[in-house]
C-alpha atoms as a PDB file:
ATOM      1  CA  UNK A   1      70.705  59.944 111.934  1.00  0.00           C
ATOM      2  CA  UNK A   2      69.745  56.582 113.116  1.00  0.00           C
ATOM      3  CA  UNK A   3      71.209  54.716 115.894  1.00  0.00           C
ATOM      4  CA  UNK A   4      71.795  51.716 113.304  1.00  0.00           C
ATOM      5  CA  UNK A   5      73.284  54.277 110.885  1.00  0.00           C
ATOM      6  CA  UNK A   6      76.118  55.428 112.909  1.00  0.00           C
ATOM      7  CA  UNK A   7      76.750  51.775 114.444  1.00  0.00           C
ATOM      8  CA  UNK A   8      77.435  50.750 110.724  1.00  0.00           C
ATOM      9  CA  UNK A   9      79.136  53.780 109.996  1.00  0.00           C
ATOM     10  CA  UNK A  10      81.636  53.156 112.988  1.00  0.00           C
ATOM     11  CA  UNK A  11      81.866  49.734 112.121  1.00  0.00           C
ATOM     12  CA  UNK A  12      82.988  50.195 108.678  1.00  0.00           C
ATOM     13  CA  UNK A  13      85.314  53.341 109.148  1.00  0.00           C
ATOM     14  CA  UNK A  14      88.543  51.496 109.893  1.00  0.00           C
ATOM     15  CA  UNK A  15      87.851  49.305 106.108  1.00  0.00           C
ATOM     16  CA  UNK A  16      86.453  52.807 104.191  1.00  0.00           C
ATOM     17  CA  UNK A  17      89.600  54.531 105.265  1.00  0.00           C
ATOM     18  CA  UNK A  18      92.238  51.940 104.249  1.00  0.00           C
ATOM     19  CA  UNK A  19      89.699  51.507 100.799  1.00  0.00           C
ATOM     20  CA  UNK A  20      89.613  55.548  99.660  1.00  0.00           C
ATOM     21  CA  UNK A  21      93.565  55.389 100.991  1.00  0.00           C
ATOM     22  CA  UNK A  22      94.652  52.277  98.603  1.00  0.00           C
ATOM     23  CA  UNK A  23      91.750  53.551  95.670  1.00  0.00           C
ATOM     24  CA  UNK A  24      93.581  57.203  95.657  1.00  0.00           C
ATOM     25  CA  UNK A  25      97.367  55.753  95.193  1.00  0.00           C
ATOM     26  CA  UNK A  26      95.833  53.713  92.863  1.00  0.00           C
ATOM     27  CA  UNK A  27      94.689  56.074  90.528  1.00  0.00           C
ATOM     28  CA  UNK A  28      97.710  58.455  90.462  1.00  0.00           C
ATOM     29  CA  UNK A  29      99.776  55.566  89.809  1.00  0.00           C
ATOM     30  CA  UNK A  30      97.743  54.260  86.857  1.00  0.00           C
ATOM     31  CA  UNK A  31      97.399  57.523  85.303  1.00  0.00           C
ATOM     32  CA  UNK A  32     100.812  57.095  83.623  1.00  0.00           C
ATOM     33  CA  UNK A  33     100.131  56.451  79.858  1.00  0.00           C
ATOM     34  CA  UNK A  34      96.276  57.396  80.242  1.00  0.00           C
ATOM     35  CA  UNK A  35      97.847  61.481  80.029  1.00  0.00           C
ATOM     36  CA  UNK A  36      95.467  64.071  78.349  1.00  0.00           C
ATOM     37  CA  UNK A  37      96.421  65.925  74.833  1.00  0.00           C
ATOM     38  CA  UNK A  38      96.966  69.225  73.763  1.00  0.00           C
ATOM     39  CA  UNK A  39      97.096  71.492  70.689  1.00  0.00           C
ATOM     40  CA  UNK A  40      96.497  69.773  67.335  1.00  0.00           C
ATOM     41  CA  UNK A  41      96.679  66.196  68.955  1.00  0.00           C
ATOM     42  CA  UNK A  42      93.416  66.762  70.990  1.00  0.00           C
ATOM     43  CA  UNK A  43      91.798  68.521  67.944  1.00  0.00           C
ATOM     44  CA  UNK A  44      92.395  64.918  66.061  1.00  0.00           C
ATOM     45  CA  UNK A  45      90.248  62.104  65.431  1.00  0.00           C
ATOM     46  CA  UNK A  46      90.933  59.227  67.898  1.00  0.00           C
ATOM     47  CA  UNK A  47      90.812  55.261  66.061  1.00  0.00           C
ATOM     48  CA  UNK A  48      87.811  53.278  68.232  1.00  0.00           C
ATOM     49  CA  UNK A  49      87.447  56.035  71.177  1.00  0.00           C
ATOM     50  CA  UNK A  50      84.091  56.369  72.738  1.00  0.00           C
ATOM     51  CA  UNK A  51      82.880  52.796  71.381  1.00  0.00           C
ATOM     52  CA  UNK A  52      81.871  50.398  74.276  1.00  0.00           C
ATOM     53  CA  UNK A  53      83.984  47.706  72.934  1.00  0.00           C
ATOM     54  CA  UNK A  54      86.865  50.266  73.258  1.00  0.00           C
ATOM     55  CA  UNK A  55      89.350  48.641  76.414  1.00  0.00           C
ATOM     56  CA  UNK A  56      90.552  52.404  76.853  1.00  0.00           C
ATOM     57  CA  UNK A  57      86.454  53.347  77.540  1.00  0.00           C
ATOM     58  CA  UNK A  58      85.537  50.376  79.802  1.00  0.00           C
ATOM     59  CA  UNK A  59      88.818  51.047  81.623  1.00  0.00           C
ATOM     60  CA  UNK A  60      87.444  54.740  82.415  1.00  0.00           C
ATOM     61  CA  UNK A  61      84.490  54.088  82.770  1.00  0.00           C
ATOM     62  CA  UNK A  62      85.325  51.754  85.646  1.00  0.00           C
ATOM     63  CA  UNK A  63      87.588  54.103  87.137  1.00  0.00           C
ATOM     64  CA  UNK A  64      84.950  56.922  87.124  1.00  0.00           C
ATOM     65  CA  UNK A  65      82.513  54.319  89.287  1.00  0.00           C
ATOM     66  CA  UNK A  66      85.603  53.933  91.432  1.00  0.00           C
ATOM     67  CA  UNK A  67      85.840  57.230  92.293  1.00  0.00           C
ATOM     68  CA  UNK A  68      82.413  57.560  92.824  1.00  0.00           C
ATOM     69  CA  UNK A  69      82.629  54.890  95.696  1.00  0.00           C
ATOM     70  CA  UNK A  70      85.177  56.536  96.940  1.00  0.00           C
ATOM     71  CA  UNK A  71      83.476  59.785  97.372  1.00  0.00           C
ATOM     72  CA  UNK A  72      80.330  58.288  98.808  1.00  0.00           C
ATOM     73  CA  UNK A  73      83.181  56.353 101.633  1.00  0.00           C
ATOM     74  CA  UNK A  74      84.175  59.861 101.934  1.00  0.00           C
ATOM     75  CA  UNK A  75      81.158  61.200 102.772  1.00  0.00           C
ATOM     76  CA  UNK A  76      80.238  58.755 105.442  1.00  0.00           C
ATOM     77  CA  UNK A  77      83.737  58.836 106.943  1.00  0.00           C
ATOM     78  CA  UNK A  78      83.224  62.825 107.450  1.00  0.00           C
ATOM     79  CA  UNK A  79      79.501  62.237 109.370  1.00  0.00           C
ATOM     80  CA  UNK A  80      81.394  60.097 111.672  1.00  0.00           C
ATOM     81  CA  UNK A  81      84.462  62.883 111.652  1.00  0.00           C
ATOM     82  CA  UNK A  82      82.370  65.707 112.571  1.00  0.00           C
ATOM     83  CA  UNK A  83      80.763  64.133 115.350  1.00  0.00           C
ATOM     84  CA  UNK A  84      83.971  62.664 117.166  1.00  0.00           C
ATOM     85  CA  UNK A  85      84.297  65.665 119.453  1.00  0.00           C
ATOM     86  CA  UNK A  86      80.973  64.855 121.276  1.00  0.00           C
ATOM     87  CA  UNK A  87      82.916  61.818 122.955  1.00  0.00           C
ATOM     88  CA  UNK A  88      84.383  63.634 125.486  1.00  0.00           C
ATOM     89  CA  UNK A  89      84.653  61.338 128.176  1.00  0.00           C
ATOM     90  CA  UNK A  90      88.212  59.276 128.212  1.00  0.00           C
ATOM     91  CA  UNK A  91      87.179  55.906 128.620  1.00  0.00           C
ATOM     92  CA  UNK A  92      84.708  56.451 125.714  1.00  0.00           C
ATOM     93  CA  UNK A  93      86.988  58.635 123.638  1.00  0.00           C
ATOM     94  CA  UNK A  94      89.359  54.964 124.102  1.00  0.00           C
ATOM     95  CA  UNK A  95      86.755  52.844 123.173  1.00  0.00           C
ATOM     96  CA  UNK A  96      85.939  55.215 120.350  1.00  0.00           C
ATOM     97  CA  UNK A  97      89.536  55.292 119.205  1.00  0.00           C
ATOM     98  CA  UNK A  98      90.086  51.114 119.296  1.00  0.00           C
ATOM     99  CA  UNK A  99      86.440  50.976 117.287  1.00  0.00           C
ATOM    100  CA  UNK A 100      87.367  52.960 114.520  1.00  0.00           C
ATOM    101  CA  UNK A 101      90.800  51.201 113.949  1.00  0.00           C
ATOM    102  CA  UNK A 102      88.692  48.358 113.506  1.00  0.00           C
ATOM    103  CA  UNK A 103      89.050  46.210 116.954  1.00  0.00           C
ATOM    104  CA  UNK A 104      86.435  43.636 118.503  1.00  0.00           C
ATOM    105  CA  UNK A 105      84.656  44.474 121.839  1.00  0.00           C
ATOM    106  CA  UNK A 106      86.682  41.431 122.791  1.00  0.00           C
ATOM    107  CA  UNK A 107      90.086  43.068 122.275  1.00  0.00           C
ATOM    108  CA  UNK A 108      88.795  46.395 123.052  1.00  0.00           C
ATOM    109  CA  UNK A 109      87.549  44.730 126.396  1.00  0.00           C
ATOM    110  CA  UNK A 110      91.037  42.574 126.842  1.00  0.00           C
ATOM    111  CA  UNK A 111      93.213  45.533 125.978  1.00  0.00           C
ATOM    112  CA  UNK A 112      91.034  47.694 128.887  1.00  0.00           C
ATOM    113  CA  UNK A 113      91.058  45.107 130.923  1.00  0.00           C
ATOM    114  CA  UNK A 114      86.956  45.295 131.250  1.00  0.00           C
ATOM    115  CA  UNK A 115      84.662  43.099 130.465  1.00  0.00           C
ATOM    116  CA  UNK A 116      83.496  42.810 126.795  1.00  0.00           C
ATOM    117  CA  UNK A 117      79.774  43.294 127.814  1.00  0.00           C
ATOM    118  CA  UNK A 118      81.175  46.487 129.429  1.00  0.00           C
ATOM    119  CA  UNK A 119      82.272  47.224 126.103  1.00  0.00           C
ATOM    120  CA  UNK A 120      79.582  46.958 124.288  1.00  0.00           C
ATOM    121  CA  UNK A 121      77.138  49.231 126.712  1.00  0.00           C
ATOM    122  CA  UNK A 122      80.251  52.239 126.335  1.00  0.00           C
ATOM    123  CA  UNK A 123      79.969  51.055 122.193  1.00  0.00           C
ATOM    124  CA  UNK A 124      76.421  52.072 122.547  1.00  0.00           C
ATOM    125  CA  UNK A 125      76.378  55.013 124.840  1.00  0.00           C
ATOM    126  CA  UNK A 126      78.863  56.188 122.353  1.00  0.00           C
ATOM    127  CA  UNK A 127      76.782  55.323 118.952  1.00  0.00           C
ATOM    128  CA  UNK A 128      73.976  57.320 121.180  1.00  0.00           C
ATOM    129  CA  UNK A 129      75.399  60.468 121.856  1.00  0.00           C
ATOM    130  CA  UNK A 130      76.778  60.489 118.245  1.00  0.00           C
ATOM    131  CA  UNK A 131      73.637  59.726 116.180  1.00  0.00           C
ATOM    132  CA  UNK A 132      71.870  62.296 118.118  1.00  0.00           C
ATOM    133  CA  UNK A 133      73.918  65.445 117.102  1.00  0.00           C
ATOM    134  CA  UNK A 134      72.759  67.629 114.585  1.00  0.00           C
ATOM    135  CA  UNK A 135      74.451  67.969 110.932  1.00  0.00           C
ATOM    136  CA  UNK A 136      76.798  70.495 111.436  1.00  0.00           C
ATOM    137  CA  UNK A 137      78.039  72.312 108.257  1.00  0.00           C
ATOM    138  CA  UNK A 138      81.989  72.361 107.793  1.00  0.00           C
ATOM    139  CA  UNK A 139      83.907  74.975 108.275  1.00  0.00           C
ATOM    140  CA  UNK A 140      85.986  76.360 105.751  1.00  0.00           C
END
């Protein structure tokens, strides 16, 4: 994976997880109303379903793109996941930690008490080691 790649991908973990968190309550909430059929109901003809003027289809239809997102934020948050344990140093593991809840080298650097520039060479040593590893396949 790029360098670039996994700087993005760290930079946009802390908003991805809070988005796939508030997308998932989301949809079980709204799923009250929207329940399937069974028996002789589902067997029936439904007035207007499947038409794109239909609210009921757009509404699905949106949600389905939703969840798409959602598993693509998924995705990327799990190539970040799996390559956490490189870090294995504690001042980067810190750094590491304040990054993905979504801190500025600035506060990372305040909160350290270290310089921000400081920061941002540990930021990149980090992104280094962590674009370098290999996929690794999960384990079940």
């Amino acid at each position: 994976m790029m360098k670039e790649e996994m700087e993005q991908l760290v930079k946009d973990y802390h908003w991805m997880m809070n988005s796939v968190k508030v997308i998932r309550e989301g949809m079980n909430e709204v799923g009250e109303g929207m329940t399937a059929r069974y028996g002789l109901e589902a067997a029936m003809p439904k007035a207007n379903g499947g038409r794109p003027s239909d609210p009921i289809y757009r509404e699905v239809n949106r949600r389905e793109r939703r969840l798409k997102k959602v598993y693509e934020y998924e995705r990327k948050i799990q190539l970040v996941q799996e390559r956490i344990p490189l870090i294995t140093e504690d001042r980067d593991i810190e750094v590491l930690h304040w990054l993905l809840e979504g801190k500025s080298l600035r506060w990372i650097g305040r909160h350290m008490q270290v310089s921000d520039r400081q920061i941002g060479r540990i930021k990149d040593a980090i992104i280094d080691k962590m674009s370098q590893m290999p996929h690794v396949p999960q384990m079940s």
